[in-house]
Protein backbone atom coordinates (compact mmCIF):
# COMPACT_ATOMS: atom_id res chain seq x y z
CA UNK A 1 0.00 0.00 0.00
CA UNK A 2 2.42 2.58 1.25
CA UNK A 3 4.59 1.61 -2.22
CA UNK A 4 1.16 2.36 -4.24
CA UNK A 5 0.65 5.54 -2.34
CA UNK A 6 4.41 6.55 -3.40
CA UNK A 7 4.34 5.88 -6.88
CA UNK A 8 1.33 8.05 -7.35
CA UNK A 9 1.39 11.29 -5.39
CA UNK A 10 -1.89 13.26 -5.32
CA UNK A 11 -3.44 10.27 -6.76
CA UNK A 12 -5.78 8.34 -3.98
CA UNK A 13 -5.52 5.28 -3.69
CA UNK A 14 -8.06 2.42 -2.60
CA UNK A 15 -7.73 -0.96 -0.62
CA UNK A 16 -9.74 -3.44 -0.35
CA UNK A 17 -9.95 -4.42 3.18
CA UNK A 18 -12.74 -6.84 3.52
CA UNK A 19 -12.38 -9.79 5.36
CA UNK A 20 -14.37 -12.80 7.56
CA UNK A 21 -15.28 -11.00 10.85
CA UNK A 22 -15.90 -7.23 11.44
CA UNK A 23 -12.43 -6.70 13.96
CA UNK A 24 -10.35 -7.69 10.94
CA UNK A 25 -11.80 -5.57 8.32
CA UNK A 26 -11.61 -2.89 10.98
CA UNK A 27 -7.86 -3.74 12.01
CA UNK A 28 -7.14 -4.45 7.97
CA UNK A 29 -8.66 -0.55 7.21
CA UNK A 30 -7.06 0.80 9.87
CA UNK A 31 -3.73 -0.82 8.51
CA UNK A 32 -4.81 0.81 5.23
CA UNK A 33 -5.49 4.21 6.16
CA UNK A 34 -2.14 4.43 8.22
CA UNK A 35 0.07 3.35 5.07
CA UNK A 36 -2.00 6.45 3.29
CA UNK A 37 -4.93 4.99 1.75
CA UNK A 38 -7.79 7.19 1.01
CA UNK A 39 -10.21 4.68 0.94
CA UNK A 40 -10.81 1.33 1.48
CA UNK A 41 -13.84 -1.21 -0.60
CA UNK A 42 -15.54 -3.84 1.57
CA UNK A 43 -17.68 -6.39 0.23
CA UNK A 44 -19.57 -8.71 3.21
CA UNK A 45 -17.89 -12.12 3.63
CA UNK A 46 -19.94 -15.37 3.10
CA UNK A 47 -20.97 -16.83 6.54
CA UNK A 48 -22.07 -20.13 7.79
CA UNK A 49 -25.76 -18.25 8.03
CA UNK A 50 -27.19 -15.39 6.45
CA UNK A 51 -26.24 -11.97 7.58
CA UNK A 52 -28.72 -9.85 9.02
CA UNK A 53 -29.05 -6.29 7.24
CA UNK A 54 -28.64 -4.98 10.90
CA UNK A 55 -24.93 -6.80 11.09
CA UNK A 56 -24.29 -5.96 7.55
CA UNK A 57 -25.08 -1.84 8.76
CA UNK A 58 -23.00 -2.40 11.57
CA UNK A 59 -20.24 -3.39 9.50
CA UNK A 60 -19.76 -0.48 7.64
CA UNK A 61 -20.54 1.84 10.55
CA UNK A 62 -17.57 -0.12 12.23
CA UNK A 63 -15.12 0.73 9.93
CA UNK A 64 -16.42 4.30 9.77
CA UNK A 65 -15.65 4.43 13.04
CA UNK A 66 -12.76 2.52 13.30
CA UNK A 67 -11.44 4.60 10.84
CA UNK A 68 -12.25 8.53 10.90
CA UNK A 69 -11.67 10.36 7.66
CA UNK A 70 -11.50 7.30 5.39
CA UNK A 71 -13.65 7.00 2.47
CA UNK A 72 -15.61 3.64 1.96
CA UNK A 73 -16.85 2.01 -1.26
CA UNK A 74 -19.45 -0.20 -0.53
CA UNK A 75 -18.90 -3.15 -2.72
CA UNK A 76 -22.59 -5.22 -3.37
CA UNK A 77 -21.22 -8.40 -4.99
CA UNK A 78 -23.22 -11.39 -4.16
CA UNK A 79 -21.72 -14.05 -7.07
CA UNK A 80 -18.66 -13.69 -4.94
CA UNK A 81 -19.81 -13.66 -1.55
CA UNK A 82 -22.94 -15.13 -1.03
CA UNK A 83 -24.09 -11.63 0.38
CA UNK A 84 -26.86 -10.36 -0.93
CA UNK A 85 -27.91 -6.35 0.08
CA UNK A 86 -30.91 -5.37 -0.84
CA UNK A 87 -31.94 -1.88 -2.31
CA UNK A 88 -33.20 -0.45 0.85
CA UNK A 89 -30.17 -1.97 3.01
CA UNK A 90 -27.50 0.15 0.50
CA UNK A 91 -29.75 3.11 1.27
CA UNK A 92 -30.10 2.81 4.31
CA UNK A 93 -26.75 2.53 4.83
CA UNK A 94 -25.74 4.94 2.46
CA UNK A 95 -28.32 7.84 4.34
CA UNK A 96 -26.70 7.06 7.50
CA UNK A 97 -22.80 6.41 7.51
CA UNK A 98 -21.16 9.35 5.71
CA UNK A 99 -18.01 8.24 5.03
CA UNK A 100 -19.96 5.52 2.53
CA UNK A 101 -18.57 7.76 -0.67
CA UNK A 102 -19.15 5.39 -3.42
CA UNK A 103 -20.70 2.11 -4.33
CA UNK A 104 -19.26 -0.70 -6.60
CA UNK A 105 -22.96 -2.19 -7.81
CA UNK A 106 -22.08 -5.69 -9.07
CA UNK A 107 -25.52 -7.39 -8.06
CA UNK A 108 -27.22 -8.37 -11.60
CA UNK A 109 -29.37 -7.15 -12.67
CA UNK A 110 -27.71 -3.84 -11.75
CA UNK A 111 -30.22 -0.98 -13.61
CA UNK A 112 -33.05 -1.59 -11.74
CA UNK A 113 -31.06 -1.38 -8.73
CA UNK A 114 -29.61 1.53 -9.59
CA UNK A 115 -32.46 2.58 -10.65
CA UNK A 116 -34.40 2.02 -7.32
CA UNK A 117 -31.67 3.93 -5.28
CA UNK A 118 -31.68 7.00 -7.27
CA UNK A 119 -35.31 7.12 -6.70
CA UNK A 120 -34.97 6.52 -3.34
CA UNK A 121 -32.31 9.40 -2.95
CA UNK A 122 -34.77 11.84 -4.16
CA UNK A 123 -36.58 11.32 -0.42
CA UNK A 124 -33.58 10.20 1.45
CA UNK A 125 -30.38 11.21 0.45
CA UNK A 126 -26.31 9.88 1.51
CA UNK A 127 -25.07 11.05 4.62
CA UNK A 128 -21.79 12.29 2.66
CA UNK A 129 -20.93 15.41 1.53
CA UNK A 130 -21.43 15.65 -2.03
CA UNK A 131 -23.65 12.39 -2.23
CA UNK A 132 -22.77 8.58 -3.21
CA UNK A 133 -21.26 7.44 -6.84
CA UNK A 134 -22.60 4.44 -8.52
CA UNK A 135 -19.83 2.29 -10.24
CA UNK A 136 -20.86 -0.72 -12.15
CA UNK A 137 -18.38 -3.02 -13.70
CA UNK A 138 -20.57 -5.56 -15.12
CA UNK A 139 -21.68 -3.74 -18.60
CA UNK A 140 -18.94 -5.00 -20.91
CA UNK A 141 -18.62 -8.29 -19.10
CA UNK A 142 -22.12 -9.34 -19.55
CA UNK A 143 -24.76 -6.55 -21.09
CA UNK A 144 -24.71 -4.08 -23.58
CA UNK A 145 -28.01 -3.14 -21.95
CA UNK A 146 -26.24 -2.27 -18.55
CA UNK A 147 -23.49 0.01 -20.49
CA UNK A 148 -25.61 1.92 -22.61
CA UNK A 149 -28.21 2.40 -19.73
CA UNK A 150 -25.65 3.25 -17.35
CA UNK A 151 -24.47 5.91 -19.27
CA UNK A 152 -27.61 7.36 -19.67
CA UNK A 153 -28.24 7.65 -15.66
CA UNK A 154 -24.74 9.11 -15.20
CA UNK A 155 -23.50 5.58 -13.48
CA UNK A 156 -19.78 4.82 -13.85
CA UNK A 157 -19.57 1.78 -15.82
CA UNK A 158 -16.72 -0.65 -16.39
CA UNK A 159 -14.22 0.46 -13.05
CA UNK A 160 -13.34 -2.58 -11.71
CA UNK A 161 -9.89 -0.82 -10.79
CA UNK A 162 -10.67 -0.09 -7.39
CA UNK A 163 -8.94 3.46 -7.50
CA UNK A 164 -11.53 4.56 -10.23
CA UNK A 165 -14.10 4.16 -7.54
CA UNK A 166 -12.23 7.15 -5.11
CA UNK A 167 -11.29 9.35 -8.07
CA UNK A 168 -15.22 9.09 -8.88
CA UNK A 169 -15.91 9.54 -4.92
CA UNK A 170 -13.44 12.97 -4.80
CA UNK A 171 -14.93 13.84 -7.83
CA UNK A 172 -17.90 16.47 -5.54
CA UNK A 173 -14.97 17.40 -2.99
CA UNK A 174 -12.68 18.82 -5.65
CA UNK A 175 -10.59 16.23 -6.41
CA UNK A 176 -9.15 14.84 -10.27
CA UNK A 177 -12.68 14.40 -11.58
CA UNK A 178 -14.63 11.72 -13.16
CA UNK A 179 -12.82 8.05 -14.06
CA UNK A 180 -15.65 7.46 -16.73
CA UNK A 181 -19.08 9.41 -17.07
């Protein structure tokens, strides 16, 4: 990390940090943000039994605590991890915990759940300053229909480098600008 972080001054970089147990994603962004990363992505880890939404919340407020000042991308992949957040949980989340900057949608089909959460912002909007950016990464894997459509509601499309997601997420706060649009 601290190499990364070197290599490309002014340029923020993001970890991923997630890992089996809240404490360790916790220590893991902590670890992160002290070798100079500027944000850290964590996905929920598959366990033996579902996750309640309430646990999944408190995971993310956990490392906004744990960690004051660092950006998180909240990363919704279920194919990987068994996890799956529903629309209201990422708001909910999303209206709450401020440091939540940016999310990496990967849950298919992604529009309408994009879809759904700009709605929803309308009424209840992210916590951080600025607001949340949608990243998808699934259009050119799997759907024209999610790249075109994505473009059209002003979604990122196609980061699946995870610093994309906190040059998108600096994007309202000053910062470089836009990765895609």
């Amino acid at each position: 990390i601290a190499c990364a972080v070197a290599a490309a001054p002014g340029f923020p970089i993001c970890v991923g940090t997630s890992h089996a147990g809240t404490k360790a994603t916790v220590d893991l962004s902590q670890m992160a943000q002290e070798l100079g990363a500027a944000a850290v992505m964590v996905t929920p880890t598959k366990e033996a039994a579902p996750t309640p939404p309430a646990a999944l919340k408190a995971l993310y407020a956990a490392v906004q605590d744990g960690c004051p000042g660092l950006d998180i991308v909240l990363q919704d992949h279920p194919a990987s991890t068994q996890v799956f957040m529903s629309s209201d949980l990422i708001l909910d989340i999303c209206a709450d915990l401020e440091a939540v900057r940016c999310i990496k949608l990967e849950a298919v089909p992604t529009p309408p759940k994009i879809a759904a959460l700009r709605a929803a912002w309308a009424e209840r909007p992210p916590a951080s300053v600025g607001g949340c950016t949608i990243l998808t990464g699934l259009g050119a894997l799997y759907a024209g229909f999610d790249r075109g459509w994505n473009r059209r509601s002003r979604c990122l499309q196609d980061a699946s480098v995870p610093e994309h997601a906190v040059v998108s997420a600096d994007y309202p706060r000053g910062g470089r600008g836009r990765a895609a649009a």
